[in-house]
PDBML (XML) file of the C-alpha atoms, coordinates in Angstrom:
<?xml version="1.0" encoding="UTF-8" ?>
<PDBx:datablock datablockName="MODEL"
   xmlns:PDBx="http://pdbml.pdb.org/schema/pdbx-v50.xsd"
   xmlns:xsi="http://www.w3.org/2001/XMLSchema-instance"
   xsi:schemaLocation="http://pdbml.pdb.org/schema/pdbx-v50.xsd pdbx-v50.xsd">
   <PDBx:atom_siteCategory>
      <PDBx:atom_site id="1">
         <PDBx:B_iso_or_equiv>0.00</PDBx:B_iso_or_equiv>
         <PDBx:Cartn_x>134.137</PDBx:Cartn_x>
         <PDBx:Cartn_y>-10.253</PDBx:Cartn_y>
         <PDBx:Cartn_z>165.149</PDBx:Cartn_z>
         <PDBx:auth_asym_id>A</PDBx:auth_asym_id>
         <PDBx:auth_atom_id>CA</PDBx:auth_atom_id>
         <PDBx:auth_comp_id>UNK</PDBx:auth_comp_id>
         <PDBx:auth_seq_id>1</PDBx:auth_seq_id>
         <PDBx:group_PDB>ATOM</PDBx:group_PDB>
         <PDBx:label_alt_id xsi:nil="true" />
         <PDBx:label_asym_id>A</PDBx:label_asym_id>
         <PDBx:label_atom_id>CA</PDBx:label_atom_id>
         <PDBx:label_comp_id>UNK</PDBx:label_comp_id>
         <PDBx:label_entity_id>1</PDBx:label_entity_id>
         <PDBx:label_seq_id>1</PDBx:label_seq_id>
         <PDBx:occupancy>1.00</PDBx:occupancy>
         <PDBx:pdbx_PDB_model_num>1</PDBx:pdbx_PDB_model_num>
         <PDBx:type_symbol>C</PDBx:type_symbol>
      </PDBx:atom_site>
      <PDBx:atom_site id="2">
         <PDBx:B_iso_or_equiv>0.00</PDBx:B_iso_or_equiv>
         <PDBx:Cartn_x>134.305</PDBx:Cartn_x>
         <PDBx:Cartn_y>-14.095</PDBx:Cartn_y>
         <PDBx:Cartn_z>166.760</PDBx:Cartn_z>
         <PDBx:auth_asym_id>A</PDBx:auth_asym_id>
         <PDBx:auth_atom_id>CA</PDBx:auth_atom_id>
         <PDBx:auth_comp_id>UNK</PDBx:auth_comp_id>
         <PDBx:auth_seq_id>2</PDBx:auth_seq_id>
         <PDBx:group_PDB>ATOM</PDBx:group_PDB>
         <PDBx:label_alt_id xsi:nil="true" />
         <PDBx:label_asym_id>A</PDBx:label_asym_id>
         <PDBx:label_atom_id>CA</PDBx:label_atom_id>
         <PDBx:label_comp_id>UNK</PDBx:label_comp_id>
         <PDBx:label_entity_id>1</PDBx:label_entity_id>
         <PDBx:label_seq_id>2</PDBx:label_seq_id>
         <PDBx:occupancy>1.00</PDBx:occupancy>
         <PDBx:pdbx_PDB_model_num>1</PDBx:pdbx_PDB_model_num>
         <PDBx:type_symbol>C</PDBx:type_symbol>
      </PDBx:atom_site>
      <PDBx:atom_site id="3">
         <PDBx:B_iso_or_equiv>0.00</PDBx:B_iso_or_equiv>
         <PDBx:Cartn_x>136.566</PDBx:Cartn_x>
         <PDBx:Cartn_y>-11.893</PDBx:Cartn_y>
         <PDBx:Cartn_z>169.601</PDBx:Cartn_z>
         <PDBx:auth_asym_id>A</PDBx:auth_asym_id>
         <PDBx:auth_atom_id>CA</PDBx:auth_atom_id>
         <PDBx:auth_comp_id>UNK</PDBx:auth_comp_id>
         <PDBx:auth_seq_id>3</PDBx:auth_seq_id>
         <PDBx:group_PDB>ATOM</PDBx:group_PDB>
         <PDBx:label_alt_id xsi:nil="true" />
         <PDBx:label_asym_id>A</PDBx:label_asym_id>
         <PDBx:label_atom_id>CA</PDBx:label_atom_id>
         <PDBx:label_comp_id>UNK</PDBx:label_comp_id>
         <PDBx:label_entity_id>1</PDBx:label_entity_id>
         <PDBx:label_seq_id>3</PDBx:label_seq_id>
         <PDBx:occupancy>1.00</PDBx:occupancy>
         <PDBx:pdbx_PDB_model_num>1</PDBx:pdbx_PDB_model_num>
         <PDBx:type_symbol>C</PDBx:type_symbol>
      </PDBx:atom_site>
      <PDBx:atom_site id="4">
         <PDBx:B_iso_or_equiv>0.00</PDBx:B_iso_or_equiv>
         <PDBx:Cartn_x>133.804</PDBx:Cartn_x>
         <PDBx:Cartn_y>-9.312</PDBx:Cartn_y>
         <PDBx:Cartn_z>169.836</PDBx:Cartn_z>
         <PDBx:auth_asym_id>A</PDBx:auth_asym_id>
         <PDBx:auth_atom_id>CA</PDBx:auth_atom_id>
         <PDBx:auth_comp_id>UNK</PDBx:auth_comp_id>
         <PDBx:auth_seq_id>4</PDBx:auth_seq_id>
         <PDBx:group_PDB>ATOM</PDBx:group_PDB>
         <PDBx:label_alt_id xsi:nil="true" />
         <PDBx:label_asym_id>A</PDBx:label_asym_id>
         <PDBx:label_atom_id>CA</PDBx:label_atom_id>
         <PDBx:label_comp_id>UNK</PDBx:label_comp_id>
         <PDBx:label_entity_id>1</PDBx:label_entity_id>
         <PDBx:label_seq_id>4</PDBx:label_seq_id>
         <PDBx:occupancy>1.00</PDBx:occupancy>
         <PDBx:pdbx_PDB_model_num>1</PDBx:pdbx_PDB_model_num>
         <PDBx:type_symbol>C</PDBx:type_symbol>
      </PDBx:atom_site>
      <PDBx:atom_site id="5">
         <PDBx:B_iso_or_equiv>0.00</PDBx:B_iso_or_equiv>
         <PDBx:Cartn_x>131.489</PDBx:Cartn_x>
         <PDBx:Cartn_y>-12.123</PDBx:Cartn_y>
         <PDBx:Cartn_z>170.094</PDBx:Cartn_z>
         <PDBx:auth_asym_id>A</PDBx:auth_asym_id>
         <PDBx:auth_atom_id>CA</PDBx:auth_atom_id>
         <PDBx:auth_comp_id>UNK</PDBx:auth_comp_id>
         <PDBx:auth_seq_id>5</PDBx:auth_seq_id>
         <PDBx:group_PDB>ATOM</PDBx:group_PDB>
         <PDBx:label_alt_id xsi:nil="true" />
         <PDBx:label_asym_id>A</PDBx:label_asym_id>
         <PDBx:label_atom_id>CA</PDBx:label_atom_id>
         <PDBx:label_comp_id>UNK</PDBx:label_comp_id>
         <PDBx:label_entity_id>1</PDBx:label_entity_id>
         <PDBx:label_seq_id>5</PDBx:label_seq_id>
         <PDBx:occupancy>1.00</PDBx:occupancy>
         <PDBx:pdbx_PDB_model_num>1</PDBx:pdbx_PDB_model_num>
         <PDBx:type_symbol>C</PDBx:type_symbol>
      </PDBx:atom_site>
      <PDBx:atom_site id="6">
         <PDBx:B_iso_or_equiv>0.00</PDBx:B_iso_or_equiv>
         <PDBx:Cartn_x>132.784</PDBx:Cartn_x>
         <PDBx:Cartn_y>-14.216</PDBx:Cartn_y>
         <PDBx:Cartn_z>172.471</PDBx:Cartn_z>
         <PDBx:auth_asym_id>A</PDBx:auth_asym_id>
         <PDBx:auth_atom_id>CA</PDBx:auth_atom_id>
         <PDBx:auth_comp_id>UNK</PDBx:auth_comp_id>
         <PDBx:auth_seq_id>6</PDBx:auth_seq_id>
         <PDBx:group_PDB>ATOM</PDBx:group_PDB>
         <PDBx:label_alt_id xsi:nil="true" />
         <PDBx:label_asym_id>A</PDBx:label_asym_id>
         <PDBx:label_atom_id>CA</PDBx:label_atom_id>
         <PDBx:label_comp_id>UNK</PDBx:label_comp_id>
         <PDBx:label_entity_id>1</PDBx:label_entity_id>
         <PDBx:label_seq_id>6</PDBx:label_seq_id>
         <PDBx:occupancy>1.00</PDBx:occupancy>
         <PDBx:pdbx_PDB_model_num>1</PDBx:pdbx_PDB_model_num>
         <PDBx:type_symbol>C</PDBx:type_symbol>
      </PDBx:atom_site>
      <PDBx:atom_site id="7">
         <PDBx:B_iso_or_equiv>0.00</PDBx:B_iso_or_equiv>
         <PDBx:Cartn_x>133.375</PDBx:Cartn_x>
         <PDBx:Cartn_y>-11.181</PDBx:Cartn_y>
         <PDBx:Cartn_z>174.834</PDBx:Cartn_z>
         <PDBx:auth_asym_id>A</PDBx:auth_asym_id>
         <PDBx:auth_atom_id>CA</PDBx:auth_atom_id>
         <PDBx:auth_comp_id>UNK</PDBx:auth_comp_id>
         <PDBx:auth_seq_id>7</PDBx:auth_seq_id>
         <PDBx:group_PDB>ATOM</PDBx:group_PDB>
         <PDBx:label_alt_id xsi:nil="true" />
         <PDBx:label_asym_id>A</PDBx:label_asym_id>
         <PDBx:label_atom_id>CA</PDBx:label_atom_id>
         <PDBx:label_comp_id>UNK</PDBx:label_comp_id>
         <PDBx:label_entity_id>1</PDBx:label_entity_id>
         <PDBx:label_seq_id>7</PDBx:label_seq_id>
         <PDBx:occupancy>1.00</PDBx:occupancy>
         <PDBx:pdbx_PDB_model_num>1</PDBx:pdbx_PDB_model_num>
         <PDBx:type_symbol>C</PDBx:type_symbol>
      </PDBx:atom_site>
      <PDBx:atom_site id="8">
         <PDBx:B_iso_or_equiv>0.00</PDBx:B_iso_or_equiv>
         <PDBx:Cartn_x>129.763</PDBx:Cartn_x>
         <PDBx:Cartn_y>-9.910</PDBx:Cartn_y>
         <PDBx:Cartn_z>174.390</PDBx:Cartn_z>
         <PDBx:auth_asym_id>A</PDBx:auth_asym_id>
         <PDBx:auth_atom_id>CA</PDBx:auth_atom_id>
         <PDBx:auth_comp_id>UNK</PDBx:auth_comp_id>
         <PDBx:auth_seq_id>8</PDBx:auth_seq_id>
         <PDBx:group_PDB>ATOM</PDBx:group_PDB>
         <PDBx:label_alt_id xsi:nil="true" />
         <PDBx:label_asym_id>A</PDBx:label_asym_id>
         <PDBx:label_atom_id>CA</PDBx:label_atom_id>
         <PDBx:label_comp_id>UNK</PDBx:label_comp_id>
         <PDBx:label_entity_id>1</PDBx:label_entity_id>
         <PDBx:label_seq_id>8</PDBx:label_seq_id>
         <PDBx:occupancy>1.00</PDBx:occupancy>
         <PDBx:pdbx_PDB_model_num>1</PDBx:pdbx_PDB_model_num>
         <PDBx:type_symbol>C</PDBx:type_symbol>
      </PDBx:atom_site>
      <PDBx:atom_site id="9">
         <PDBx:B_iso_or_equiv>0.00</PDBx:B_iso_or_equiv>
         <PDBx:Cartn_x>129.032</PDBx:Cartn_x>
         <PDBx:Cartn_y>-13.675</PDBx:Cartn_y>
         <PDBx:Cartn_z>175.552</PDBx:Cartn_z>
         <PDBx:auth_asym_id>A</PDBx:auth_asym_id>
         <PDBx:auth_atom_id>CA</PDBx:auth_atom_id>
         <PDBx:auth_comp_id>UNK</PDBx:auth_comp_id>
         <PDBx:auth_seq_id>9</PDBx:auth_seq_id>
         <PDBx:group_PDB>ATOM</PDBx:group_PDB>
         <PDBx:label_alt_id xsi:nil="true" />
         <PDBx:label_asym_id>A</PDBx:label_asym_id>
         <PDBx:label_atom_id>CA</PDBx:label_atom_id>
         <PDBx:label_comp_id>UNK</PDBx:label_comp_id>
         <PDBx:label_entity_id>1</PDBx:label_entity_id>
         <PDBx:label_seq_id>9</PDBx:label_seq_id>
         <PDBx:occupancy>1.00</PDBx:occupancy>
         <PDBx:pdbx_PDB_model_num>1</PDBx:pdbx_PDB_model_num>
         <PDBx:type_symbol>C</PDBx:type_symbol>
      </PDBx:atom_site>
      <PDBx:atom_site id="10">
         <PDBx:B_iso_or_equiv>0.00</PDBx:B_iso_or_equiv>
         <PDBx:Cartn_x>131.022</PDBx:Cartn_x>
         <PDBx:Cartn_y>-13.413</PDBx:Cartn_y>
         <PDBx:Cartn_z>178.949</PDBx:Cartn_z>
         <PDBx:auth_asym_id>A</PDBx:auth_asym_id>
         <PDBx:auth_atom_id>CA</PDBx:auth_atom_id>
         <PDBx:auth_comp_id>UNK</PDBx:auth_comp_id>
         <PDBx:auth_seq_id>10</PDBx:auth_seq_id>
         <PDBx:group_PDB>ATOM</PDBx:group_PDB>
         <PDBx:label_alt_id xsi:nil="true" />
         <PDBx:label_asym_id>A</PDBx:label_asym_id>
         <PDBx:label_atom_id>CA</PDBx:label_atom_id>
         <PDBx:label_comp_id>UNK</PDBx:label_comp_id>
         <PDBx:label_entity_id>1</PDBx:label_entity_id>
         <PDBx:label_seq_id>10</PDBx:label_seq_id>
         <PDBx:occupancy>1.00</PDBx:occupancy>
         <PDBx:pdbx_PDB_model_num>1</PDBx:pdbx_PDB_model_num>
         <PDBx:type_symbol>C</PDBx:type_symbol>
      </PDBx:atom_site>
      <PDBx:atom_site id="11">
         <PDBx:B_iso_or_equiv>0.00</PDBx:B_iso_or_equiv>
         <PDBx:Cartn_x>129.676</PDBx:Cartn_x>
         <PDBx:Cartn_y>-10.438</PDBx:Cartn_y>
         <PDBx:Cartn_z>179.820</PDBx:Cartn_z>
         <PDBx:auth_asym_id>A</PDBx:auth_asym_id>
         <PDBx:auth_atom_id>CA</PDBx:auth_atom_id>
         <PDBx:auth_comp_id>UNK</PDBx:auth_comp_id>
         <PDBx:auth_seq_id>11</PDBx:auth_seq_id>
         <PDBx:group_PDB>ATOM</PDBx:group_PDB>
         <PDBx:label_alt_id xsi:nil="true" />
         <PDBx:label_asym_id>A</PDBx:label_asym_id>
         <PDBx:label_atom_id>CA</PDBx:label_atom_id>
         <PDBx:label_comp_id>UNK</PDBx:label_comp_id>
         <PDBx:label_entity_id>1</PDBx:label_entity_id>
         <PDBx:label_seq_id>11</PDBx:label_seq_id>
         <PDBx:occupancy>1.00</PDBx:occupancy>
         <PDBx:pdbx_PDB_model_num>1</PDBx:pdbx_PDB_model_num>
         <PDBx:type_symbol>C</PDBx:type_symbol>
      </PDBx:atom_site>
      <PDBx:atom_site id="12">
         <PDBx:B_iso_or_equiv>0.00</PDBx:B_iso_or_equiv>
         <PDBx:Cartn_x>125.633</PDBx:Cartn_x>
         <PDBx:Cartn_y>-11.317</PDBx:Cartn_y>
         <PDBx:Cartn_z>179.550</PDBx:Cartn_z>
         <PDBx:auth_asym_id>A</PDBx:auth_asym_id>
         <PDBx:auth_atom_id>CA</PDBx:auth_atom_id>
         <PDBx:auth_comp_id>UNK</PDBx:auth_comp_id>
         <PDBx:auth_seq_id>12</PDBx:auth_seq_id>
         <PDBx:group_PDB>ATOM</PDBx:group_PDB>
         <PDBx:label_alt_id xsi:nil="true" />
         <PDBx:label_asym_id>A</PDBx:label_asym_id>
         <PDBx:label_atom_id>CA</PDBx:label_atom_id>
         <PDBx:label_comp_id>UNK</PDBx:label_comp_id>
         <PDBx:label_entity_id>1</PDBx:label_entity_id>
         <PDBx:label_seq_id>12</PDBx:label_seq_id>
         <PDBx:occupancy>1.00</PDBx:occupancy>
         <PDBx:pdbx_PDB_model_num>1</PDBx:pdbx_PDB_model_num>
         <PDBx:type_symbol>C</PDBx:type_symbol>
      </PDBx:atom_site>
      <PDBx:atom_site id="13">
         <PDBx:B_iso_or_equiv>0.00</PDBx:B_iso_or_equiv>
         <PDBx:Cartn_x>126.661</PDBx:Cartn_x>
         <PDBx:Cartn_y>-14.558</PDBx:Cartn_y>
         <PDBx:Cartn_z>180.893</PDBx:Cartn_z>
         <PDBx:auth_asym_id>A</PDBx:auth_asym_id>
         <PDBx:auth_atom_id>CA</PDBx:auth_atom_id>
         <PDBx:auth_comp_id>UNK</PDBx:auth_comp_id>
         <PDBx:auth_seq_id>13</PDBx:auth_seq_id>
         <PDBx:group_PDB>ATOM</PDBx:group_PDB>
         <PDBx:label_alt_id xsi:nil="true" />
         <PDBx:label_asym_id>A</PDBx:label_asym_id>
         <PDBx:label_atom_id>CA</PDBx:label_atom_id>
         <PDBx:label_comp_id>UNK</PDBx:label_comp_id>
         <PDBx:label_entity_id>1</PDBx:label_entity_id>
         <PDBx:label_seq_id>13</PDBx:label_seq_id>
         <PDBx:occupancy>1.00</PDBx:occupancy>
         <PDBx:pdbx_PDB_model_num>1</PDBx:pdbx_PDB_model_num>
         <PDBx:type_symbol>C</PDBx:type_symbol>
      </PDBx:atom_site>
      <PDBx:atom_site id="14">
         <PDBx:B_iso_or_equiv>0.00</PDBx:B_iso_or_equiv>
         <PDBx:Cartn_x>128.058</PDBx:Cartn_x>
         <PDBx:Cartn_y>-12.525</PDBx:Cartn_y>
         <PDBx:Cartn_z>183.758</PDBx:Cartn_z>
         <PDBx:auth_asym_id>A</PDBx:auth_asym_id>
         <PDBx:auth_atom_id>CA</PDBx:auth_atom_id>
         <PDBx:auth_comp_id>UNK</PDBx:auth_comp_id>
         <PDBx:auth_seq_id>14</PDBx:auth_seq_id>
         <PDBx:group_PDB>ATOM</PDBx:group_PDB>
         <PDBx:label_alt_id xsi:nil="true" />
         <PDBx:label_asym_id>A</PDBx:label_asym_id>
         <PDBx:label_atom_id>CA</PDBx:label_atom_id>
         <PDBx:label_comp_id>UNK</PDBx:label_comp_id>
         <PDBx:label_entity_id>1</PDBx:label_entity_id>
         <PDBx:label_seq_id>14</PDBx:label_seq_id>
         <PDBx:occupancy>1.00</PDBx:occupancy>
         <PDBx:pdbx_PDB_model_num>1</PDBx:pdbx_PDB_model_num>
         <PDBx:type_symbol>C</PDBx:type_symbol>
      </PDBx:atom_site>
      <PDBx:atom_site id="15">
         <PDBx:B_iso_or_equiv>0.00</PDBx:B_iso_or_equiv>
         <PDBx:Cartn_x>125.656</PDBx:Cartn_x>
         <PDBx:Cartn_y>-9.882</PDBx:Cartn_y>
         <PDBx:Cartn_z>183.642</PDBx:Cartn_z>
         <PDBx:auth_asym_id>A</PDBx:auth_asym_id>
         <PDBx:auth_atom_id>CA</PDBx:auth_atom_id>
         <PDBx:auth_comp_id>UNK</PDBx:auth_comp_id>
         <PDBx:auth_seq_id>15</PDBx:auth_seq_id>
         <PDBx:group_PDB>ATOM</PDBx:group_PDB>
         <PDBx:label_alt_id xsi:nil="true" />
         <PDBx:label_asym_id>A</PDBx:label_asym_id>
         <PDBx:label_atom_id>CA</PDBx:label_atom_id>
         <PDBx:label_comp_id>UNK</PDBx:label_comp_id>
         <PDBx:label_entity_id>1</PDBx:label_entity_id>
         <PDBx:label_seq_id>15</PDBx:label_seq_id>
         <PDBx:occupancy>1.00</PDBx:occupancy>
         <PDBx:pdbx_PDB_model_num>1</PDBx:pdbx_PDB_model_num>
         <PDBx:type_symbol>C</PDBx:type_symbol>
      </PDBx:atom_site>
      <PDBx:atom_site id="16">
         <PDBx:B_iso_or_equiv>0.00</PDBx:B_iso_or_equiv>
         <PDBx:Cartn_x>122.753</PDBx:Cartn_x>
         <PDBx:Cartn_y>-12.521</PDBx:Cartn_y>
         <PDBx:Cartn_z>184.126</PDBx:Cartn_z>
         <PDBx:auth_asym_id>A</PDBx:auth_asym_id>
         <PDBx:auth_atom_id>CA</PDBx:auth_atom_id>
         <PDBx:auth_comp_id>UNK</PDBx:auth_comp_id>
         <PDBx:auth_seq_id>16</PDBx:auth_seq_id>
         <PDBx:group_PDB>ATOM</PDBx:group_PDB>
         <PDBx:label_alt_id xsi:nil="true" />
         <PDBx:label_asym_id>A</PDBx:label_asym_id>
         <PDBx:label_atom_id>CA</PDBx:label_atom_id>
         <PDBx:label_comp_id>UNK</PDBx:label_comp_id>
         <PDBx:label_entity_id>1</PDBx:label_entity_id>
         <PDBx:label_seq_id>16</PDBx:label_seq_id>
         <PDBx:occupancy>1.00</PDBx:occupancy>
         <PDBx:pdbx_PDB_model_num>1</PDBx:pdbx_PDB_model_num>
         <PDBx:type_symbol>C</PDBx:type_symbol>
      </PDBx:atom_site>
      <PDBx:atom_site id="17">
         <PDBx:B_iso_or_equiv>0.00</PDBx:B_iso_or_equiv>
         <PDBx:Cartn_x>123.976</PDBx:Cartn_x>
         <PDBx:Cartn_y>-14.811</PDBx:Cartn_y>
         <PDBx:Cartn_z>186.925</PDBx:Cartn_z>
         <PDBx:auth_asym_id>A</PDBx:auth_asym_id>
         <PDBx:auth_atom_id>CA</PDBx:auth_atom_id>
         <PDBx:auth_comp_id>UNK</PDBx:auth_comp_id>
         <PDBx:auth_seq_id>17</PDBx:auth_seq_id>
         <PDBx:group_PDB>ATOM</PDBx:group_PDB>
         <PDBx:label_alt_id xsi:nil="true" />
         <PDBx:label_asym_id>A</PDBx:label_asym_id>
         <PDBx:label_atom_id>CA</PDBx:label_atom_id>
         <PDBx:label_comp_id>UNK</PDBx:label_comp_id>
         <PDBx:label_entity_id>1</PDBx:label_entity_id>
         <PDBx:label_seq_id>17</PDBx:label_seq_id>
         <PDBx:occupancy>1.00</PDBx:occupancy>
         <PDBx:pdbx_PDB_model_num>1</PDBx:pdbx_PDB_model_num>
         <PDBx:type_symbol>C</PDBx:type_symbol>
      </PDBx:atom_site>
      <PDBx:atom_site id="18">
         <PDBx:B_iso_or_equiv>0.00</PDBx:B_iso_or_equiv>
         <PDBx:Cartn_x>124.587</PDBx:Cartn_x>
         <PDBx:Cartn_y>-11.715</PDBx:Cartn_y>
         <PDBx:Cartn_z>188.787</PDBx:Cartn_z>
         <PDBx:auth_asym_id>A</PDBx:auth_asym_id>
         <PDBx:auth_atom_id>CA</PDBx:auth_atom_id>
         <PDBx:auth_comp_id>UNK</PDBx:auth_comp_id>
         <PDBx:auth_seq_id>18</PDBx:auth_seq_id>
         <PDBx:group_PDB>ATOM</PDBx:group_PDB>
         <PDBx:label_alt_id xsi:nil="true" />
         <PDBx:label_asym_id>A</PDBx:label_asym_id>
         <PDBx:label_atom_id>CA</PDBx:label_atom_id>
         <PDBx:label_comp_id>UNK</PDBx:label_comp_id>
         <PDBx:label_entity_id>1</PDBx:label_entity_id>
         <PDBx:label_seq_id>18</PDBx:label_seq_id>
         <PDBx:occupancy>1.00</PDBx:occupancy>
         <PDBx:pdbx_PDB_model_num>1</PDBx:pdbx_PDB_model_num>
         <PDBx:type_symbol>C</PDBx:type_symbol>
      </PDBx:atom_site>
      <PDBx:atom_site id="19">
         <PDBx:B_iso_or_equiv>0.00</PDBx:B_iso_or_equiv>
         <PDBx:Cartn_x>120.874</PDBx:Cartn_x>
         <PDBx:Cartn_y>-11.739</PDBx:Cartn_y>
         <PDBx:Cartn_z>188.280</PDBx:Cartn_z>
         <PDBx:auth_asym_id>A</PDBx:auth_asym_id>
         <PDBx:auth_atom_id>CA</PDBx:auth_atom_id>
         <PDBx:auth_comp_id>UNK</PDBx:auth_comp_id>
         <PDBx:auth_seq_id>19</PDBx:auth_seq_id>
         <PDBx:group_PDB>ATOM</PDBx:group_PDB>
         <PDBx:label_alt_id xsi:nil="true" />
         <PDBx:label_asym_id>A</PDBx:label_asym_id>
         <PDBx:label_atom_id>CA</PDBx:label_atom_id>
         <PDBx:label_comp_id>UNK</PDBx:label_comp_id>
         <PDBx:label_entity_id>1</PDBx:label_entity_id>
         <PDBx:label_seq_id>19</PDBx:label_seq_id>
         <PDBx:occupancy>1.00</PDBx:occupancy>
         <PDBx:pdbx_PDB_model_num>1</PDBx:pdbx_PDB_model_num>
         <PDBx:type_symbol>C</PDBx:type_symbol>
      </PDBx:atom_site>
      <PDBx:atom_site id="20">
         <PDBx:B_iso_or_equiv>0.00</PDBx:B_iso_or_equiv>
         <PDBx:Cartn_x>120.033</PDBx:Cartn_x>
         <PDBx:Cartn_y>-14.461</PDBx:Cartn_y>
         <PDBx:Cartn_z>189.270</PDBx:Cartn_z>
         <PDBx:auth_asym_id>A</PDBx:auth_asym_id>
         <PDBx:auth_atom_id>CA</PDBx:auth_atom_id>
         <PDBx:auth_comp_id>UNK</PDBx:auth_comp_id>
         <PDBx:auth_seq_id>20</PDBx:auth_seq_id>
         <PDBx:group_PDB>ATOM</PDBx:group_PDB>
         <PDBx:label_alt_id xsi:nil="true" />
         <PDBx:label_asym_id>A</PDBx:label_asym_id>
         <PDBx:label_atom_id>CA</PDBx:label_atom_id>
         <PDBx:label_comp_id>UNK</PDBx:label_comp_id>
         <PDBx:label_entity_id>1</PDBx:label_entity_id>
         <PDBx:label_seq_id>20</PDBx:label_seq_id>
         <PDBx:occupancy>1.00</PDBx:occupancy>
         <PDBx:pdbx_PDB_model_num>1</PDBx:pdbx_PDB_model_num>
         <PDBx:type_symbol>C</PDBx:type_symbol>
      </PDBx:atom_site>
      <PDBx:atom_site id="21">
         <PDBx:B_iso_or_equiv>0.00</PDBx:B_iso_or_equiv>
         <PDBx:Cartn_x>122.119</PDBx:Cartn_x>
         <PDBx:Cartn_y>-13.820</PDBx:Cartn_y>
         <PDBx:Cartn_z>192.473</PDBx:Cartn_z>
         <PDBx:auth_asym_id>A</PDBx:auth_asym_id>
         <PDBx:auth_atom_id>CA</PDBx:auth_atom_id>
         <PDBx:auth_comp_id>UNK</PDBx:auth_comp_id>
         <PDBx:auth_seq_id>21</PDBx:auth_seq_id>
         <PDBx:group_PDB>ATOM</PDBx:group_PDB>
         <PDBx:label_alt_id xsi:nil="true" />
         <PDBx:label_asym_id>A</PDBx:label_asym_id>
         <PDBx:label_atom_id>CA</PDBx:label_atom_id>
         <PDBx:label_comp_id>UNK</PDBx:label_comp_id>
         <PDBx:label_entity_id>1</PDBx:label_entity_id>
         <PDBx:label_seq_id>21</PDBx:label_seq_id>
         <PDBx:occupancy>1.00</PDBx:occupancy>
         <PDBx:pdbx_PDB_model_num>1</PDBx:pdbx_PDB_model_num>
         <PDBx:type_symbol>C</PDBx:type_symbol>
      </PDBx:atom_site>
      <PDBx:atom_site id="22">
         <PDBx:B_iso_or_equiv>0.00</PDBx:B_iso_or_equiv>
         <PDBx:Cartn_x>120.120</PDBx:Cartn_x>
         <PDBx:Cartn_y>-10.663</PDBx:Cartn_y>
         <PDBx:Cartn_z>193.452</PDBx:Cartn_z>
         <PDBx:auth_asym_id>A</PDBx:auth_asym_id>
         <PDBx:auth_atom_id>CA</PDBx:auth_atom_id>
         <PDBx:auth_comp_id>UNK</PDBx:auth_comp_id>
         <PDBx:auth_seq_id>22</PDBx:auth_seq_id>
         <PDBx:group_PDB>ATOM</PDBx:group_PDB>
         <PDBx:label_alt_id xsi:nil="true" />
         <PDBx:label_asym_id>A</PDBx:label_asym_id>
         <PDBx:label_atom_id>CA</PDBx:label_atom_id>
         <PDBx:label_comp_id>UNK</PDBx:label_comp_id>
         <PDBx:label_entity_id>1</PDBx:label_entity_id>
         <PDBx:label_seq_id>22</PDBx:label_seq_id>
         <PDBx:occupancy>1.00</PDBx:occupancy>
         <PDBx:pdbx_PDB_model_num>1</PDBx:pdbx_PDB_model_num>
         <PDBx:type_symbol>C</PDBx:type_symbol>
      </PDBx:atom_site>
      <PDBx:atom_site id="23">
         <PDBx:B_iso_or_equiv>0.00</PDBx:B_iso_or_equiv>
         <PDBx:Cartn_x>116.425</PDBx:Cartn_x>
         <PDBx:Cartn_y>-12.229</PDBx:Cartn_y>
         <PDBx:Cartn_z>192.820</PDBx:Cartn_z>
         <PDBx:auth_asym_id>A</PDBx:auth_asym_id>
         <PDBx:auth_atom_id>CA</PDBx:auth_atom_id>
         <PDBx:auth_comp_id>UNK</PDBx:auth_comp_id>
         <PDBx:auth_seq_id>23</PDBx:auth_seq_id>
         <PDBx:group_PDB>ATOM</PDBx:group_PDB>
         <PDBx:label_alt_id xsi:nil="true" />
         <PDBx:label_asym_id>A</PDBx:label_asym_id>
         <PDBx:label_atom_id>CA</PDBx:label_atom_id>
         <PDBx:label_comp_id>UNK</PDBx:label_comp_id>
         <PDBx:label_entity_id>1</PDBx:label_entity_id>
         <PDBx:label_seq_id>23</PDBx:label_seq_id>
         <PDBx:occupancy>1.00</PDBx:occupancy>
         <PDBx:pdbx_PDB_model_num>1</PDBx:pdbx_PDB_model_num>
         <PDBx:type_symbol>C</PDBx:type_symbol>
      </PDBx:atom_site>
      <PDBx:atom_site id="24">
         <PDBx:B_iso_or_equiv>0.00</PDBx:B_iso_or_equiv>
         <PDBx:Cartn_x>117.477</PDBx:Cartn_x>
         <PDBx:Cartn_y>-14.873</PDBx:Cartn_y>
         <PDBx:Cartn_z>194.823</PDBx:Cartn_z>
         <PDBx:auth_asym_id>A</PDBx:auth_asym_id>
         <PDBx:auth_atom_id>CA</PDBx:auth_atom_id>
         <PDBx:auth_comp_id>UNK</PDBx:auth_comp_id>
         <PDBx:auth_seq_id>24</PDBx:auth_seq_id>
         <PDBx:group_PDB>ATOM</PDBx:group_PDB>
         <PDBx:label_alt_id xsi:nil="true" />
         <PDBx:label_asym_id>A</PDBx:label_asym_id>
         <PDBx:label_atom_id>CA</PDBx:label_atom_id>
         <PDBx:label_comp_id>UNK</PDBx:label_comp_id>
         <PDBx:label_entity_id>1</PDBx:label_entity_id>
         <PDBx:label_seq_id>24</PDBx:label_seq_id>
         <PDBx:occupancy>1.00</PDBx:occupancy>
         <PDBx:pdbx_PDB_model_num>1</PDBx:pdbx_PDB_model_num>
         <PDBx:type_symbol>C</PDBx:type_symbol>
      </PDBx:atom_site>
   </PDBx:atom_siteCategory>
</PDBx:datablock>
């Protein structure tokens, strides 16, 4: 589950500067 976790992190992290990139 910490494995799952940490890859569910990376990908909003990802997920949400890509974002941020496209408002911009």
């Amino acid at each position: 589950s910490d494995e799952i976790n940490d890859v569910r992190t990376n990908i909003i992290e990802t997920v949400l500067r890509l974002y941020q990139k496209f408002n911009g």
